[in-house]
Protein backbone atom coordinates (compact mmCIF):
# COMPACT_ATOMS: atom_id res chain seq x y z
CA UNK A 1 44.47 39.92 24.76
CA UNK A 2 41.16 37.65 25.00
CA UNK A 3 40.91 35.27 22.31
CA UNK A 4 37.98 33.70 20.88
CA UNK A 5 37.08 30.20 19.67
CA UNK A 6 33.87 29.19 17.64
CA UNK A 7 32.50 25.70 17.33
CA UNK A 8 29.19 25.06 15.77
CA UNK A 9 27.21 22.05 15.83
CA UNK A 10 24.14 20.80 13.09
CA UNK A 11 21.88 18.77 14.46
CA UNK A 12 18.68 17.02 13.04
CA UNK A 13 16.17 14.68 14.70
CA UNK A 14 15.76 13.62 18.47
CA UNK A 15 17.83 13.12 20.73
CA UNK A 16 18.13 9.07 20.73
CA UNK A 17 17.66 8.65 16.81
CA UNK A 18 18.86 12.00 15.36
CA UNK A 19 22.23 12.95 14.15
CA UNK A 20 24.65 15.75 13.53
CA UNK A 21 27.95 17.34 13.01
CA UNK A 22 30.37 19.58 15.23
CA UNK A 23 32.65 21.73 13.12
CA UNK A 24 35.89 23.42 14.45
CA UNK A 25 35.15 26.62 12.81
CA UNK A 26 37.98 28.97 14.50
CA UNK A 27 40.95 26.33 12.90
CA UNK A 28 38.65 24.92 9.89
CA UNK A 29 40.35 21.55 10.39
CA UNK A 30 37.38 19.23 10.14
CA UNK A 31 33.98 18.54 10.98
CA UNK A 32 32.75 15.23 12.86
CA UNK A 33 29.57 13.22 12.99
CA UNK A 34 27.75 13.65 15.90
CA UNK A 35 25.09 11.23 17.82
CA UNK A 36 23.61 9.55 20.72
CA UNK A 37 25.01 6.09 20.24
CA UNK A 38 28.39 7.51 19.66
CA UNK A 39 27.92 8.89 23.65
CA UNK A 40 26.44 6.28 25.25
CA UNK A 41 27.52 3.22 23.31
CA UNK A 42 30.46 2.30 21.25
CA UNK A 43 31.88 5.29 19.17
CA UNK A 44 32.06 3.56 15.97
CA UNK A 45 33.49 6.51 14.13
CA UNK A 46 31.49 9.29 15.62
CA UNK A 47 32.61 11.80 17.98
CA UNK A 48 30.52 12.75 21.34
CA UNK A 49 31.01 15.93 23.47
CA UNK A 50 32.76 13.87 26.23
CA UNK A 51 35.57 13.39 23.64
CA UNK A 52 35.59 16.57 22.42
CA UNK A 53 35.91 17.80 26.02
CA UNK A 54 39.14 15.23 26.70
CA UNK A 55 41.06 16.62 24.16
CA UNK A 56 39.98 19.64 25.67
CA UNK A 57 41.76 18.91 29.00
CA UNK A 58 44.47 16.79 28.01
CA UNK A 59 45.77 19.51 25.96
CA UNK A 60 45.22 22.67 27.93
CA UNK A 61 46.80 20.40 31.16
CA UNK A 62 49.88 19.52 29.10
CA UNK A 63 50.03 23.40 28.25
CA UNK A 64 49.65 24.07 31.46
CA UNK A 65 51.79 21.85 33.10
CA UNK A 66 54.77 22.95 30.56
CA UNK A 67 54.31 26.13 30.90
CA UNK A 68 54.13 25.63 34.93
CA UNK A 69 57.68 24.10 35.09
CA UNK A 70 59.07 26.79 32.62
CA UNK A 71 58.17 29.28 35.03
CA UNK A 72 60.41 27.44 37.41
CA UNK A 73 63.25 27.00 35.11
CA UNK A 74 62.57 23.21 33.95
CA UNK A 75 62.41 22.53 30.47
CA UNK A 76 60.22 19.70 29.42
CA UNK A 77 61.23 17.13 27.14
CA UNK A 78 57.85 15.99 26.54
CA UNK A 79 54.60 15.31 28.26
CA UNK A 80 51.61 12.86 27.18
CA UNK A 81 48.21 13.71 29.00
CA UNK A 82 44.92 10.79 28.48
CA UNK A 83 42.04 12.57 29.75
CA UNK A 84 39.09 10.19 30.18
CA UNK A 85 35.69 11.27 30.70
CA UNK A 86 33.05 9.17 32.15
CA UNK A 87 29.37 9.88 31.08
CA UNK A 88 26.70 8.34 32.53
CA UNK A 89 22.94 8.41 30.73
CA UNK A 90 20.81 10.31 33.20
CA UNK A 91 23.60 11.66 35.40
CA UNK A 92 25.61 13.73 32.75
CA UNK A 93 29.76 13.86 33.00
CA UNK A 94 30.55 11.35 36.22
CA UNK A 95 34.15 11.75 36.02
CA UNK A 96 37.51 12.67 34.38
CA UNK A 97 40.89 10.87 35.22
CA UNK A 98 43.71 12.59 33.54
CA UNK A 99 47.25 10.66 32.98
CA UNK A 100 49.86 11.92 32.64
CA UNK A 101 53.62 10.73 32.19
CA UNK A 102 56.53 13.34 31.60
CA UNK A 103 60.44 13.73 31.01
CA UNK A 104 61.66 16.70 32.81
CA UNK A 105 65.51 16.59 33.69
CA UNK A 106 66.57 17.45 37.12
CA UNK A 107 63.24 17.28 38.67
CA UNK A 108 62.88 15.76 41.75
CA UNK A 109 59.51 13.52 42.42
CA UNK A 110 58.23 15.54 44.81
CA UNK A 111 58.42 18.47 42.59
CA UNK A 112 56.94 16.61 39.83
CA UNK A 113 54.23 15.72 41.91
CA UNK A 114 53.66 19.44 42.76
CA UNK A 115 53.62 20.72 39.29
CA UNK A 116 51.16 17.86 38.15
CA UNK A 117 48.55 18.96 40.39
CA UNK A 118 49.28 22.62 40.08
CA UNK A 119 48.28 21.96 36.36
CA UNK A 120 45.16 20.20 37.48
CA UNK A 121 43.90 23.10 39.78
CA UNK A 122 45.10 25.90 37.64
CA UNK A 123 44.69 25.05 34.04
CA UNK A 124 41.18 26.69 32.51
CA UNK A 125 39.63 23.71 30.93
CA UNK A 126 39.57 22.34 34.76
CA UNK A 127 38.83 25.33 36.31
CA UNK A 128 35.91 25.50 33.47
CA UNK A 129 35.28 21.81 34.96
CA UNK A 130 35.04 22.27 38.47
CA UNK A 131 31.31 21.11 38.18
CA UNK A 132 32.69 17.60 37.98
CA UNK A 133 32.44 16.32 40.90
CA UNK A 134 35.34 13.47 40.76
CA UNK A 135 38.46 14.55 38.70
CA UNK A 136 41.46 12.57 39.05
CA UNK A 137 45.16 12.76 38.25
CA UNK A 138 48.11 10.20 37.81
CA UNK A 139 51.08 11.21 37.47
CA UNK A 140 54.42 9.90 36.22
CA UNK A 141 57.95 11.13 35.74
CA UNK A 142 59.47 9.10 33.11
């Protein structure tokens, strides 16, 4: 069954000096300031879409990655994901390096390995990323 999400955003002024606010409409759990400084400067309290897009990936890859290793009969303990996203002014989204470190009893390293970038292929937000040129993954089994 497909699913749908709705985000909104309010925005007022130009791009450089302007402002606005994203809200998480589908969950209701907040709504964030919004602006260009917060992007291409220090964040300062504000949110930028480059944020909103690493929790994005770090949690769909750690849902990803669990469910992965279920499939194969591995429970996981836990799993921490840090998705970083690179913007650059006048180039757009230059990169994303996801890292992740996990506790999954039994599994060997290689397998680990395996299932990490499995996750990284296969899980939507980075198959909805595949326009990013330079995505990276480290993995650790903790």
């Amino acid at each position: 069954m497909a699913t749908t999400r709705t985000a909104t955003t309010h925005w007022e002024g130009t791009l450089l000096q302007g402002k606005g606010t994203v809200s998480l409409d589908s969950s209701k759990v907040g709504t964030y300031d919004i602006n260009w400084p917060a992007r291409a400067e220090k964040p300062n309290g504000v949110t930028s879409p480059e944020e909103l897009i690493a929790a994005a990936h770090s949690a769909c890859y750690s849902m990803a990655f669990s469910h992965g290793l279920a499939g194969q009969g591995y429970t996981v303990e836990d799993v921490d994901t840090q998705a970083d996203v690179t913007f650059q002014p006048g180039e757009g989204i230059t990169g994303i390096a996801l890292t992740v470190k996990a506790r999954v009893p039994g599994l060997s390293e290689t397998d680990f390995q395996t299932a990490a970038l499995d996750a990284k292929a296969n899980c939507p937000v980075s198959q909805a990323l595949k326009g990013v040129k330079n995505i990276t993954l480290t993995a650790e089994l903790v």
